[in-house]
C-alpha atoms as a PDB file:
ATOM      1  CA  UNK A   1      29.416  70.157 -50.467  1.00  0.00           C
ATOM      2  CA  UNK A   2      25.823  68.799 -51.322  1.00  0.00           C
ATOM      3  CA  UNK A   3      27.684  65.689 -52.130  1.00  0.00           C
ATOM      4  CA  UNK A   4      28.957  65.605 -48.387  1.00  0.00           C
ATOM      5  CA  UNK A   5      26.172  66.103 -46.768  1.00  0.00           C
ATOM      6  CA  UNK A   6      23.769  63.793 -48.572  1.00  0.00           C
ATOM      7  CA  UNK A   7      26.392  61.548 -47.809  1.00  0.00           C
ATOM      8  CA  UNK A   8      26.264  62.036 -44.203  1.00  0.00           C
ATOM      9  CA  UNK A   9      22.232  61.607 -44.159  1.00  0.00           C
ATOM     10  CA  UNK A  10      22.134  58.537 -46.177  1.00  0.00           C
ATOM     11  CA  UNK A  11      24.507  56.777 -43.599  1.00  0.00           C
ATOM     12  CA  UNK A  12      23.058  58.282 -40.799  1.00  0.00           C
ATOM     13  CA  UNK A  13      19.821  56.560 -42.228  1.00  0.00           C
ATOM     14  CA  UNK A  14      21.734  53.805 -42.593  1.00  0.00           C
ATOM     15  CA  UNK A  15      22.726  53.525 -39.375  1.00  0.00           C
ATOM     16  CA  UNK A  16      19.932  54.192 -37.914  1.00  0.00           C
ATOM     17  CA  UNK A  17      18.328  51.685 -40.159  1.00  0.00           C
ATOM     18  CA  UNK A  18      20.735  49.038 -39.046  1.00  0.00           C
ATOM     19  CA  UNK A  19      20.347  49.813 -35.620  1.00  0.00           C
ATOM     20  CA  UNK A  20      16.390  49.682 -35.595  1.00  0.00           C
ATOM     21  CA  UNK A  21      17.188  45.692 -37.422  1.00  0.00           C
ATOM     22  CA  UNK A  22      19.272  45.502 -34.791  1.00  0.00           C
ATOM     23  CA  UNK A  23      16.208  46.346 -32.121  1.00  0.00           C
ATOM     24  CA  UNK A  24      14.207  44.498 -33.898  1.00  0.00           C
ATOM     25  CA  UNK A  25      16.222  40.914 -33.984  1.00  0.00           C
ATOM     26  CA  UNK A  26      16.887  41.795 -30.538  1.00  0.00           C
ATOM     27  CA  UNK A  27      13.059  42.072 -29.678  1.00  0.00           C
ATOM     28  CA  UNK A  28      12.908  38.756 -31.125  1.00  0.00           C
ATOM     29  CA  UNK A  29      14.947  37.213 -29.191  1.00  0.00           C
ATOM     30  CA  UNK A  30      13.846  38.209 -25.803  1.00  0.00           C
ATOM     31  CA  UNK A  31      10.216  37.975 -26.715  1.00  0.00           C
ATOM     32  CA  UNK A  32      11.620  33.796 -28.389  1.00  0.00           C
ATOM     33  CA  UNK A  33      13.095  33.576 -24.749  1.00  0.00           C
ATOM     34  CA  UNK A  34      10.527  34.739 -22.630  1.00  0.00           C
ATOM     35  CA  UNK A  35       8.055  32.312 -24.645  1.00  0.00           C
ATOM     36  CA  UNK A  36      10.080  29.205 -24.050  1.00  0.00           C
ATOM     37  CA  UNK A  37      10.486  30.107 -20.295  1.00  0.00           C
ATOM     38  CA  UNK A  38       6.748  30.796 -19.928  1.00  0.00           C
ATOM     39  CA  UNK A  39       6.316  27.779 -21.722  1.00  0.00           C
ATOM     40  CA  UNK A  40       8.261  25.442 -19.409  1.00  0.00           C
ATOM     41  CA  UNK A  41       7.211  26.852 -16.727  1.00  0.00           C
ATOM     42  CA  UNK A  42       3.478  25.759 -17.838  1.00  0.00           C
ATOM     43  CA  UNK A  43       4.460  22.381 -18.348  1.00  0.00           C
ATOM     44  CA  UNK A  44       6.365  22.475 -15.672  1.00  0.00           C
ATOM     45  CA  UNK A  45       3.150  23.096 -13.485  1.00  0.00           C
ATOM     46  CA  UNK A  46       1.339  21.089 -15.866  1.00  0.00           C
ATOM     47  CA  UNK A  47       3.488  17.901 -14.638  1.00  0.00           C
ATOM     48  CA  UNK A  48       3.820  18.505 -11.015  1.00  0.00           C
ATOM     49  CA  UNK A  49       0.045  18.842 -11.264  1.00  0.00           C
ATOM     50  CA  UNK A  50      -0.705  15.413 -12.813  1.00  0.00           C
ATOM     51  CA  UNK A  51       2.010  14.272 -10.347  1.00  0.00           C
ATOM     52  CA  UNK A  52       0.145  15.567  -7.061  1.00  0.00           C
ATOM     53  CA  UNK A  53      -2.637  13.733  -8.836  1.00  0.00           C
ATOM     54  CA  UNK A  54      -1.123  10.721 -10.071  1.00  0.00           C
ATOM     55  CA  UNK A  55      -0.260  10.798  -6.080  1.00  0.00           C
ATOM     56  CA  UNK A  56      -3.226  11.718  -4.496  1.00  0.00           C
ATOM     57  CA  UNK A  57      -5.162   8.425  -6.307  1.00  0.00           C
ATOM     58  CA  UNK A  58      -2.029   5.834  -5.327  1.00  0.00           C
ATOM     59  CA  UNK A  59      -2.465   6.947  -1.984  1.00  0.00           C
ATOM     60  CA  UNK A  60      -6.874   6.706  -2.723  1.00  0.00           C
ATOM     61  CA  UNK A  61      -6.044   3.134  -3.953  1.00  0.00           C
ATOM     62  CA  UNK A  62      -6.614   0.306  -1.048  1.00  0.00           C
ATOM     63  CA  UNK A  63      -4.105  -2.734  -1.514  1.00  0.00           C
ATOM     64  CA  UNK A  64      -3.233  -6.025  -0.382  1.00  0.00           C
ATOM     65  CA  UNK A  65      -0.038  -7.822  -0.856  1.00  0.00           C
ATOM     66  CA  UNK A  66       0.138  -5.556  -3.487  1.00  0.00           C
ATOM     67  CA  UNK A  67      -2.894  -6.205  -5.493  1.00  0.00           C
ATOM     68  CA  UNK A  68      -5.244  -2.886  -5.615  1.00  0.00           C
ATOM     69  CA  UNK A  69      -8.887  -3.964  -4.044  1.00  0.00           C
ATOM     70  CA  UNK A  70     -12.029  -2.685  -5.710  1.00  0.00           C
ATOM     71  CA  UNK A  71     -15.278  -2.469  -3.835  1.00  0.00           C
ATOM     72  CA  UNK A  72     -18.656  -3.293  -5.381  1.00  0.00           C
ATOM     73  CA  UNK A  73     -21.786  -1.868  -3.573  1.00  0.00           C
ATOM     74  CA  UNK A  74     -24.891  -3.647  -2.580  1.00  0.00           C
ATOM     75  CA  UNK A  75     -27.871  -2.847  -1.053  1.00  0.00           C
ATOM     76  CA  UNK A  76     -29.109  -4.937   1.583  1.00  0.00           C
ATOM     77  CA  UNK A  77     -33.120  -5.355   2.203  1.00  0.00           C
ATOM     78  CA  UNK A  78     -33.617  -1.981   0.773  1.00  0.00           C
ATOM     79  CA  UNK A  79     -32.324  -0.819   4.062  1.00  0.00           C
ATOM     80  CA  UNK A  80     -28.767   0.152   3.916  1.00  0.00           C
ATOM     81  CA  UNK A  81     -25.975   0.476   1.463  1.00  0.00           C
ATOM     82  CA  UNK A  82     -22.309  -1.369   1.677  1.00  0.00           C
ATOM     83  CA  UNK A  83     -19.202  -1.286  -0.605  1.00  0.00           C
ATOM     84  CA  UNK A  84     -17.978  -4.983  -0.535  1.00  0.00           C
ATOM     85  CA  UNK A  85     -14.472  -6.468  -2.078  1.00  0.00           C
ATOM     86  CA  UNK A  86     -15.583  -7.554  -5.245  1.00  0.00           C
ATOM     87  CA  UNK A  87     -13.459 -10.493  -4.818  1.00  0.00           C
ATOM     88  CA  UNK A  88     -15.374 -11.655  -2.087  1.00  0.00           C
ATOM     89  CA  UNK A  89     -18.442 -14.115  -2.819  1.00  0.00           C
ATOM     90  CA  UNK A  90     -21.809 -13.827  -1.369  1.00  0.00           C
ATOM     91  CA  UNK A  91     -22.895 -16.896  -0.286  1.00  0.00           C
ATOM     92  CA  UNK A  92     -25.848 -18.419  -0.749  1.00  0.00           C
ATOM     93  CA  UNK A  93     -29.037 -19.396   1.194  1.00  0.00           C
ATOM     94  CA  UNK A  94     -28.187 -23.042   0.687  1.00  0.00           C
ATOM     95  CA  UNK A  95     -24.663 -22.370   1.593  1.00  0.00           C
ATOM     96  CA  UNK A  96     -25.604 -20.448   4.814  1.00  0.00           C
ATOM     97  CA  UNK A  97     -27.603 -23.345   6.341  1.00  0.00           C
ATOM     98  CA  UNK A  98     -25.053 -25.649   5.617  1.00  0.00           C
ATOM     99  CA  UNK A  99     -21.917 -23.757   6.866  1.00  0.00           C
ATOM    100  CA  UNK A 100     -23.772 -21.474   9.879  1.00  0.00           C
ATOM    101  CA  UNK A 101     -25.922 -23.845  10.935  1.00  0.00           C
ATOM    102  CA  UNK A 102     -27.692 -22.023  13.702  1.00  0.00           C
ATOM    103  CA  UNK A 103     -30.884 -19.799  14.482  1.00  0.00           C
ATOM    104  CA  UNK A 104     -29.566 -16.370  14.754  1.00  0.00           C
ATOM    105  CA  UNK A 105     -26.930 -17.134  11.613  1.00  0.00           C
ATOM    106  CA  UNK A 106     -26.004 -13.936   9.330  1.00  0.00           C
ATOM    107  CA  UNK A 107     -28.592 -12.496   6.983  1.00  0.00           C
ATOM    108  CA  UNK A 108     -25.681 -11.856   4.119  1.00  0.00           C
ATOM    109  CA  UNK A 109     -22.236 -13.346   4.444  1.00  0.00           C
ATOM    110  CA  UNK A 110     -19.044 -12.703   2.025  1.00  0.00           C
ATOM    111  CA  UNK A 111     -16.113 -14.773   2.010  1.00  0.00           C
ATOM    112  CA  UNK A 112     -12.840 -14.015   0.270  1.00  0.00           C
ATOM    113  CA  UNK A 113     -11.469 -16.527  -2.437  1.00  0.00           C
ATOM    114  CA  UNK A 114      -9.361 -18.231  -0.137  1.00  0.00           C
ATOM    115  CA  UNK A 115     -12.498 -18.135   2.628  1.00  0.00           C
ATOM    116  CA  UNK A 116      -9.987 -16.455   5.277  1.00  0.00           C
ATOM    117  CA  UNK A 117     -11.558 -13.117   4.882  1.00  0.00           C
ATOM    118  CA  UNK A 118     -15.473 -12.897   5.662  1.00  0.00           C
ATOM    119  CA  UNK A 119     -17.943  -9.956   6.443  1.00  0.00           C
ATOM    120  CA  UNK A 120     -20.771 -10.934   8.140  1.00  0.00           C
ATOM    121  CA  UNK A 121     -24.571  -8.592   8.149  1.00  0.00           C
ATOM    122  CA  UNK A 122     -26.984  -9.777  10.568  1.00  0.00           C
ATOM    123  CA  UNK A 123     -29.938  -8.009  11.388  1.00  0.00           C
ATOM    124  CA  UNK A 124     -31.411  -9.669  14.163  1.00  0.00           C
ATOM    125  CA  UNK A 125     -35.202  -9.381  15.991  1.00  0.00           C
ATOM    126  CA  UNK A 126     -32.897  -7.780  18.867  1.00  0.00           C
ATOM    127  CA  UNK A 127     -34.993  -4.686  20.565  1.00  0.00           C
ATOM    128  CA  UNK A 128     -32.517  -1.687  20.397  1.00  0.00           C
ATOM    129  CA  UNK A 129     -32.745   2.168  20.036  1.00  0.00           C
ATOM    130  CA  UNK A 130     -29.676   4.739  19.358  1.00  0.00           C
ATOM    131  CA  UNK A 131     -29.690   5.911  23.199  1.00  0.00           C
ATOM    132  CA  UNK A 132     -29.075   2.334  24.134  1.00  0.00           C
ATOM    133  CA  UNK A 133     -26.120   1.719  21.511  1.00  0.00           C
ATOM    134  CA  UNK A 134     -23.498   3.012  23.951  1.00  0.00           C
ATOM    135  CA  UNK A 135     -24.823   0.546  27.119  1.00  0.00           C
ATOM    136  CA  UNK A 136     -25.228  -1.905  24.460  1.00  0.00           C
ATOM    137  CA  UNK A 137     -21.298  -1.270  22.969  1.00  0.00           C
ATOM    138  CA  UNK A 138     -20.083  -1.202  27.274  1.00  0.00           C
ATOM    139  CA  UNK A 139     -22.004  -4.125  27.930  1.00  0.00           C
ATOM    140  CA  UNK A 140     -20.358  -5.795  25.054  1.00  0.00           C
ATOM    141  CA  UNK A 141     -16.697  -5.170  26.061  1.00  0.00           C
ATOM    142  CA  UNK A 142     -17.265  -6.335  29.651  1.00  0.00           C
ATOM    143  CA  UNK A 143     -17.970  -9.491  28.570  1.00  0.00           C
ATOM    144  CA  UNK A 144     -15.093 -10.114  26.207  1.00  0.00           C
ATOM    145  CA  UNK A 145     -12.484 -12.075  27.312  1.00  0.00           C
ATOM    146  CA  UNK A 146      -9.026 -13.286  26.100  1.00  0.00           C
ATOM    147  CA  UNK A 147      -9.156  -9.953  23.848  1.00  0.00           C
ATOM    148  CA  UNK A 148      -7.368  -6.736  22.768  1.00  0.00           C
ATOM    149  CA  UNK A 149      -9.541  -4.068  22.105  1.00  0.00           C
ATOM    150  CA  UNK A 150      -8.088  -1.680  19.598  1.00  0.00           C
ATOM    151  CA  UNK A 151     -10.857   0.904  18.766  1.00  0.00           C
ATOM    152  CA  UNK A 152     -14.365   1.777  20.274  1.00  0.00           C
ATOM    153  CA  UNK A 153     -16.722   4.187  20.665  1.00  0.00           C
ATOM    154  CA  UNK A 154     -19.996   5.628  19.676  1.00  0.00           C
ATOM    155  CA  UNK A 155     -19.967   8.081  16.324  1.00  0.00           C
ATOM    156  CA  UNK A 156     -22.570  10.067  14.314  1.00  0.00           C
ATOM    157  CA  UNK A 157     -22.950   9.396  10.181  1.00  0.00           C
ATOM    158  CA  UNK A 158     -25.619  10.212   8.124  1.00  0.00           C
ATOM    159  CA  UNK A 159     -28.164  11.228  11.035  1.00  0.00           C
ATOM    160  CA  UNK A 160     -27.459   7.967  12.358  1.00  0.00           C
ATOM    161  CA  UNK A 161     -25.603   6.485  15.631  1.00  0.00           C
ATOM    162  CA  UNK A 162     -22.927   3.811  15.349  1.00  0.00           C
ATOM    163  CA  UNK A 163     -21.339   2.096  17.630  1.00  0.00           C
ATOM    164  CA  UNK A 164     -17.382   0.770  17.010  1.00  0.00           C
ATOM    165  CA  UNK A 165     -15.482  -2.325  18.217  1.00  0.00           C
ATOM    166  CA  UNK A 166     -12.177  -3.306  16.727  1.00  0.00           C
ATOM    167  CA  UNK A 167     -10.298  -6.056  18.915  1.00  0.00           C
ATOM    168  CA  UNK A 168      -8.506  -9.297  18.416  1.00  0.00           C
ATOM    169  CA  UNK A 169      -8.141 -12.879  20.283  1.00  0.00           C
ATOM    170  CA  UNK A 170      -5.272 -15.138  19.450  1.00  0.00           C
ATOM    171  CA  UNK A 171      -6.614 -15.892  15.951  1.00  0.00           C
ATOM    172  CA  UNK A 172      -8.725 -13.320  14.409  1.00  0.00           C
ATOM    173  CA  UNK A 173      -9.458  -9.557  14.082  1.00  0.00           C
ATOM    174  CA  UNK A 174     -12.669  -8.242  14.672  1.00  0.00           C
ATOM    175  CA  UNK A 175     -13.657  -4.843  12.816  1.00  0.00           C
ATOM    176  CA  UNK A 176     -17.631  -4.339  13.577  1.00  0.00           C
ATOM    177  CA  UNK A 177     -20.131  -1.488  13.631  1.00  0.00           C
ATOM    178  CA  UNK A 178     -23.569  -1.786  15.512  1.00  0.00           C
ATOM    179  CA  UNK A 179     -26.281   0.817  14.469  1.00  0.00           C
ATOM    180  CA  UNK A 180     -30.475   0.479  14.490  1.00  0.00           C
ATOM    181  CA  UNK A 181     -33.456   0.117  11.945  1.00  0.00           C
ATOM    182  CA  UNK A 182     -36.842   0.186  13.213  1.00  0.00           C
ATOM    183  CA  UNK A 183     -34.920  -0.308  16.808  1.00  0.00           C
ATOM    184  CA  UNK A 184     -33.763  -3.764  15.947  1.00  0.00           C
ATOM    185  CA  UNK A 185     -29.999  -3.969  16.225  1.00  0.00           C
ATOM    186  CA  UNK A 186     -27.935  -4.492  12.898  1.00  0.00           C
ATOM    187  CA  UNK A 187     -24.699  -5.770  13.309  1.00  0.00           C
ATOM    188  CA  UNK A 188     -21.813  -5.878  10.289  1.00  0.00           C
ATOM    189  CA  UNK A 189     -18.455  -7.815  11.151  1.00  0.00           C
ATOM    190  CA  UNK A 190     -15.452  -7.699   8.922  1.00  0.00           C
ATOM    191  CA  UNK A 191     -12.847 -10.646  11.051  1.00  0.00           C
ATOM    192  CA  UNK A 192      -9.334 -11.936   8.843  1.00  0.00           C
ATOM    193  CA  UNK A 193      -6.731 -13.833  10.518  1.00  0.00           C
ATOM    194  CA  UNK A 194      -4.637 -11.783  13.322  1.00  0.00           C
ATOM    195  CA  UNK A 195      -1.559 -12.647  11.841  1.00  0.00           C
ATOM    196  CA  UNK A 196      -2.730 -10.495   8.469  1.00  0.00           C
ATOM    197  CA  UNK A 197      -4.716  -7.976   9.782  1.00  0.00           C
ATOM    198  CA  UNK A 198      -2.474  -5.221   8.739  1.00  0.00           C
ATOM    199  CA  UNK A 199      -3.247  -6.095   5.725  1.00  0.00           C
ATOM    200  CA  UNK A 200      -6.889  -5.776   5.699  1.00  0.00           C
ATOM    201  CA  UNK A 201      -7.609  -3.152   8.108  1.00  0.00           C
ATOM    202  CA  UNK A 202      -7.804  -0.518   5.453  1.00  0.00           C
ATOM    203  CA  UNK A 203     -10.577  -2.912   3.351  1.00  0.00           C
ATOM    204  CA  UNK A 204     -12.369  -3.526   6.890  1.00  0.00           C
ATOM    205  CA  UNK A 205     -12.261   0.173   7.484  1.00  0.00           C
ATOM    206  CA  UNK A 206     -13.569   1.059   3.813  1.00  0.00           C
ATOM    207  CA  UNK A 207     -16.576  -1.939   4.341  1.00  0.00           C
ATOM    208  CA  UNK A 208     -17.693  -0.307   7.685  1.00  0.00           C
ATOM    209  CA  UNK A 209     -17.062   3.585   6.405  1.00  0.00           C
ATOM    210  CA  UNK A 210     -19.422   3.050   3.339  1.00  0.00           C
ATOM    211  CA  UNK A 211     -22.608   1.784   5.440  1.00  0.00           C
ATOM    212  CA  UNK A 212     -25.435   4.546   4.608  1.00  0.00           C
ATOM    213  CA  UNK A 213     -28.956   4.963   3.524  1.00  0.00           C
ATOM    214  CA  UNK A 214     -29.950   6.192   0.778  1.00  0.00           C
ATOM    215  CA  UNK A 215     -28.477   6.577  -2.714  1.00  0.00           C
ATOM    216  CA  UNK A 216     -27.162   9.864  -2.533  1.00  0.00           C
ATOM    217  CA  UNK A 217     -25.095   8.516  -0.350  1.00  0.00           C
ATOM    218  CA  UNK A 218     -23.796   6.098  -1.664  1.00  0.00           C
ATOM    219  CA  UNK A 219     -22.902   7.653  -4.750  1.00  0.00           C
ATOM    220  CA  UNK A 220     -21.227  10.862  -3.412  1.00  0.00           C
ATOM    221  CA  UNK A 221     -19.274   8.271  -0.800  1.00  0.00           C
ATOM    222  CA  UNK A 222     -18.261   6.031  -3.667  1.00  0.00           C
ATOM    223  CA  UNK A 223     -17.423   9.375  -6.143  1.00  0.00           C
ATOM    224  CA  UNK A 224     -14.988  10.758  -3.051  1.00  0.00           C
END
């Protein structure tokens, strides 16, 4: 009779032994399964992240026929700041007599490699203040003829006024800004052919949306 019912305990232990294993493994499992979902499901995120990234900077990137266009910035008469292709070539005093061969010529000019593309910075002994920009910018599209104008207007940056005019003729596109220092009139031109200008409106827009003052500036434009 003892016999029996030590029997009886020892399987019940037994079973009850197996059946906590049993728990156990199946603990195991589930917490193996969970892992490996929580897992994925990081690098899941993990990859759609660098994805919306990888993204974000092709659609940053500026291009031309393909080829990605960096900028290098330069500051002009320690007046103003500009990002500039860094393709394009500054030319030289010499070379600015000999190819603009007139008074009120360019201060700075930059020329692409194949001389098609050029951005020209003049700032000129012209009288102007930022109330006048906007009769100035009028005055200026009155007297154009044989063009399209695209975009104009008068905008604020950096506590400053601008004034806009993109057009074309039959053979070029004009992107230029207009803006004041010590009320004399700067004027920066980006012009390509008008067959391309698709192209380079993006690097035109990038030249004009980069003029600013000071370093700060500058740096936080060129960081964005």
């Amino acid at each position: 009779m003892i016999y029996d019912i030590l029997f009886m305990v020892f399987n019940m232990k037994r079973k009850e032994i197996i059946l906590g294993v049993i728990g156990i493994i199946v603990i195991v499992v589930v917490a193996f399964f969970i892992a490996n979902l929580v897992h994925d499901y990081n690098v899941d995120s993990i990859n759609k992240e660098n994805e919306t990234k990888n993204e974000e900077q092709k659609e940053d990137k500026i291009e031309v026929d393909g080829v990605e266009i960096n900028f290098k910035t330069y500051r002009v008469d320690s007046s103003f700041f500009l990002n500039v292709p860094d393709t394009f070539t500054m030319l030289d005093e010499a070379t600015l007599k000999s190819k603009y061969n007139y008074n009120n010529r360019p201060e700075l000019v930059f020329i692409s490699n194949d001389d098609l593309e050029h951005i020209f910075v003049s700032t000129t002994n012209e009288d102007m203040t930022d109330d006048g920009l906007e009769t100035y910018l009028n005055n200026r599209i009155a007297g154009l003829t044989n063009m399209t104008v695209i975009d104009s207007g008068v905008y604020q940056e950096h506590d400053k006024t601008f004034a806009k005019l993109v057009a074309t003729d039959a053979n070029t596109y004009y992107n230029i800004r207009f803006f004041t220092l010590e009320n004399k009139l700067v004027t920066i031109e980006f012009n390509t052919q008008v067959g391309v200008y698709k192209e380079w409106e993006d690097v035109a827009n990038e030249v004009m949306d980069s003029i600013c003052f000071s370093e700060d500036d500058i740096k936080k434009y060129s960081s964005d």
